[in-house]
Protein backbone atom coordinates (compact mmCIF):
# COMPACT_ATOMS: atom_id res chain seq x y z
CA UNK A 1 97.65 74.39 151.51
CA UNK A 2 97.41 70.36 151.69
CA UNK A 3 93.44 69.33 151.95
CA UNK A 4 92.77 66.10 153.91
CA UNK A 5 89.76 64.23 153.36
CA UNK A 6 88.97 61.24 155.48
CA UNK A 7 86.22 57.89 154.98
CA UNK A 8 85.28 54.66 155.92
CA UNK A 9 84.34 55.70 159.48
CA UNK A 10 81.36 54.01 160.49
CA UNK A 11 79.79 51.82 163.39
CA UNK A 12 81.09 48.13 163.66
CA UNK A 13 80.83 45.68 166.10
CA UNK A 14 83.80 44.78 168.22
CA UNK A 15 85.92 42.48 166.67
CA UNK A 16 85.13 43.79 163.62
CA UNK A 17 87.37 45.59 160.94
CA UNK A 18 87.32 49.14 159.23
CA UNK A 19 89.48 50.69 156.58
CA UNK A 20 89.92 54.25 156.88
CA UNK A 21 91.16 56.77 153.65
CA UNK A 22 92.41 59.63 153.42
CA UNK A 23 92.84 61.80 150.29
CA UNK A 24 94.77 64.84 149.81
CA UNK A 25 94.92 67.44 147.19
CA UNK A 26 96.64 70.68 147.05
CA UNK A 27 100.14 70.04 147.91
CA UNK A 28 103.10 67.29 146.67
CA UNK A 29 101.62 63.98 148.85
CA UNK A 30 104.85 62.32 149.25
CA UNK A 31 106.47 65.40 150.31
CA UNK A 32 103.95 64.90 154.12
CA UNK A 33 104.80 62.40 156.70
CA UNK A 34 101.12 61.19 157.63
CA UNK A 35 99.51 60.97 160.45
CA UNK A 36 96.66 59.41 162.32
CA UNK A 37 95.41 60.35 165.17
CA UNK A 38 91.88 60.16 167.27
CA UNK A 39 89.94 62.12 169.51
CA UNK A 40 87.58 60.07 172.03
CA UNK A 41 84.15 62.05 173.64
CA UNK A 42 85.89 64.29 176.75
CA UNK A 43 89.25 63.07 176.08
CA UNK A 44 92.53 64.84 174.47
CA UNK A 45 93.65 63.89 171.06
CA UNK A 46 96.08 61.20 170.82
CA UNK A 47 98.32 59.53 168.21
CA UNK A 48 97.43 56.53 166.23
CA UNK A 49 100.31 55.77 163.78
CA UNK A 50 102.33 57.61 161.27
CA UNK A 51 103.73 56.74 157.71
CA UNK A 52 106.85 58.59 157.02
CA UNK A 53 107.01 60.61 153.33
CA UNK A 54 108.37 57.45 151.37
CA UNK A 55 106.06 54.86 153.28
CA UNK A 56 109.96 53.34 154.41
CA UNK A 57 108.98 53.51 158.08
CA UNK A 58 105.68 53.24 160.15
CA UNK A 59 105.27 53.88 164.01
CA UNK A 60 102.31 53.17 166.42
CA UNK A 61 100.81 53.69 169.49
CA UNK A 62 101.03 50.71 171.98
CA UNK A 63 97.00 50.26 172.14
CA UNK A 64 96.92 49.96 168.34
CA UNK A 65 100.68 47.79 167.43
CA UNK A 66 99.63 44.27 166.17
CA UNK A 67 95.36 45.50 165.29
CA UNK A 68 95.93 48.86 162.83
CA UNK A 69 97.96 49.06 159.77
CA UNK A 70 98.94 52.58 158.25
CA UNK A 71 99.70 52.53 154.77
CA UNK A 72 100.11 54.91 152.13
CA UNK A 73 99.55 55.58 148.09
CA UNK A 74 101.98 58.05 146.95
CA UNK A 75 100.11 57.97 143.08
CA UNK A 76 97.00 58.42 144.56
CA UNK A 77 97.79 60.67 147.09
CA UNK A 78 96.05 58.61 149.72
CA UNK A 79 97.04 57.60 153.04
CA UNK A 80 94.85 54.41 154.96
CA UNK A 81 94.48 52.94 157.67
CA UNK A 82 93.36 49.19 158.44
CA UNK A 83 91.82 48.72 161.66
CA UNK A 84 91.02 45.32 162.58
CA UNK A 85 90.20 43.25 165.87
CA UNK A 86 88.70 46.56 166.79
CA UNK A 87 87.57 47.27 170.63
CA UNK A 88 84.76 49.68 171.91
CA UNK A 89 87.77 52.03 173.08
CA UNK A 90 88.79 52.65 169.76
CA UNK A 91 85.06 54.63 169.64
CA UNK A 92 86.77 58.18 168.46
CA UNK A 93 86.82 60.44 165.60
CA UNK A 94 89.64 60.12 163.50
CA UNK A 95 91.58 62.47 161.64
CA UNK A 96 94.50 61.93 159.14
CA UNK A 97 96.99 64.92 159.36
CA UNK A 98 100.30 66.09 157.40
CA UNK A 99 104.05 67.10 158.88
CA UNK A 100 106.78 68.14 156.41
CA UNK A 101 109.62 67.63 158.24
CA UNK A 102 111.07 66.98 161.88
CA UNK A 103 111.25 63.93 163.80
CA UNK A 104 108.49 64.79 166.08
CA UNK A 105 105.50 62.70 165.18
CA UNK A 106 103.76 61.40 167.67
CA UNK A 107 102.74 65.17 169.11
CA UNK A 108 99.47 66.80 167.30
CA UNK A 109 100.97 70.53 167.46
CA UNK A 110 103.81 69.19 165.66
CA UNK A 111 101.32 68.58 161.71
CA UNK A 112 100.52 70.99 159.91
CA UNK A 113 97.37 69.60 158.06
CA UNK A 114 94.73 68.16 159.33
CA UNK A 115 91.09 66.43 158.03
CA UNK A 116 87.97 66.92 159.67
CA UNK A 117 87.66 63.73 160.51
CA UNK A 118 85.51 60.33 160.68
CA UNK A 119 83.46 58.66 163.21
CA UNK A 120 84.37 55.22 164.51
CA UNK A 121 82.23 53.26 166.67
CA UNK A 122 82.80 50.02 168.04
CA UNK A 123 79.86 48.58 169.88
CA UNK A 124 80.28 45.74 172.32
C-alpha cells in the first residue's frame, strides 16, 4: 500500500496563493505518477494536474494551466502543488492520488492511491 497525506488547504482570499503537500509512505515514491485532483460541494471529481514518475513531464487541466504548478520531491517522497491567482471556483477538496503505470491520467478510476484530502476555499 502507498499512504497519501495531504496539507496546506486552508481559506484564502481570491487572488491569493496556497501551496498544497502531499507525503507518501509505504511504497517506492518515484515509482507513482501523481496526481491532483478536486472535488467541489455537489459536483463530480475532476483532474487538476499530474507529475509523471521522474517529474520529466507535467499536464493540466485548462481552468488551472498558467495559475497551479505541480511539482514533485522524489527524496522526500512529496508531491506539491502551487496554486496561485486563485478564484472562488477553485473552492474544493483536494486530494493527491498515485498511478503506476498507463497513459491514462487525467481519469480518477484510472489511480490507485488516493489521500483524504484538504479543504480549499477561496472567498471573493
Amino acid at each position: 500500500q502507498l499512504q497519501l497525506v495531504e496539507s496546506g488547504g486552508g481559506l484564502v482570499q481570491a487572488g491569493g496563493s496556497l501551496r498544497l503537500a502531499c507525503a507518501a509512505s509505504g511504497r517506492t515514491f518515484s515509482n507513482f505518477h501523481m496526481g491532483w485532483f478536486r472535488q467541489a460541494s455537489g459536483k463530480e471529481r475532476e483532474f487538476v494536474a499530474v507529475i509523471t514518475y521522474s517529474g520529466g513531464s507535467t499536464y493540466y487541466a485548462d481552468s488551472v494551466k498558467g495559475r497551479f504548478t505541480i511539482s514533485r520531491d522524489n527524496a522526500e517522497n512529496t508531491v506539491y502543488l502551487q496554486m496561485n491567482s486563485l478564484k472562488p471556483e477553485d473552492t474544493a477538496v483536494y486530494y493527491c492520488a498515485a498511478k503506476q503505470s498507463g497513459f491514462d491520467y487525467y481519469t480518477s478510476a484510472a489511480y490507485n492511491f488516493w489521500g483524504q484530502g484538504t479543504q480549499v476555499t477561496v472567498s471573493s
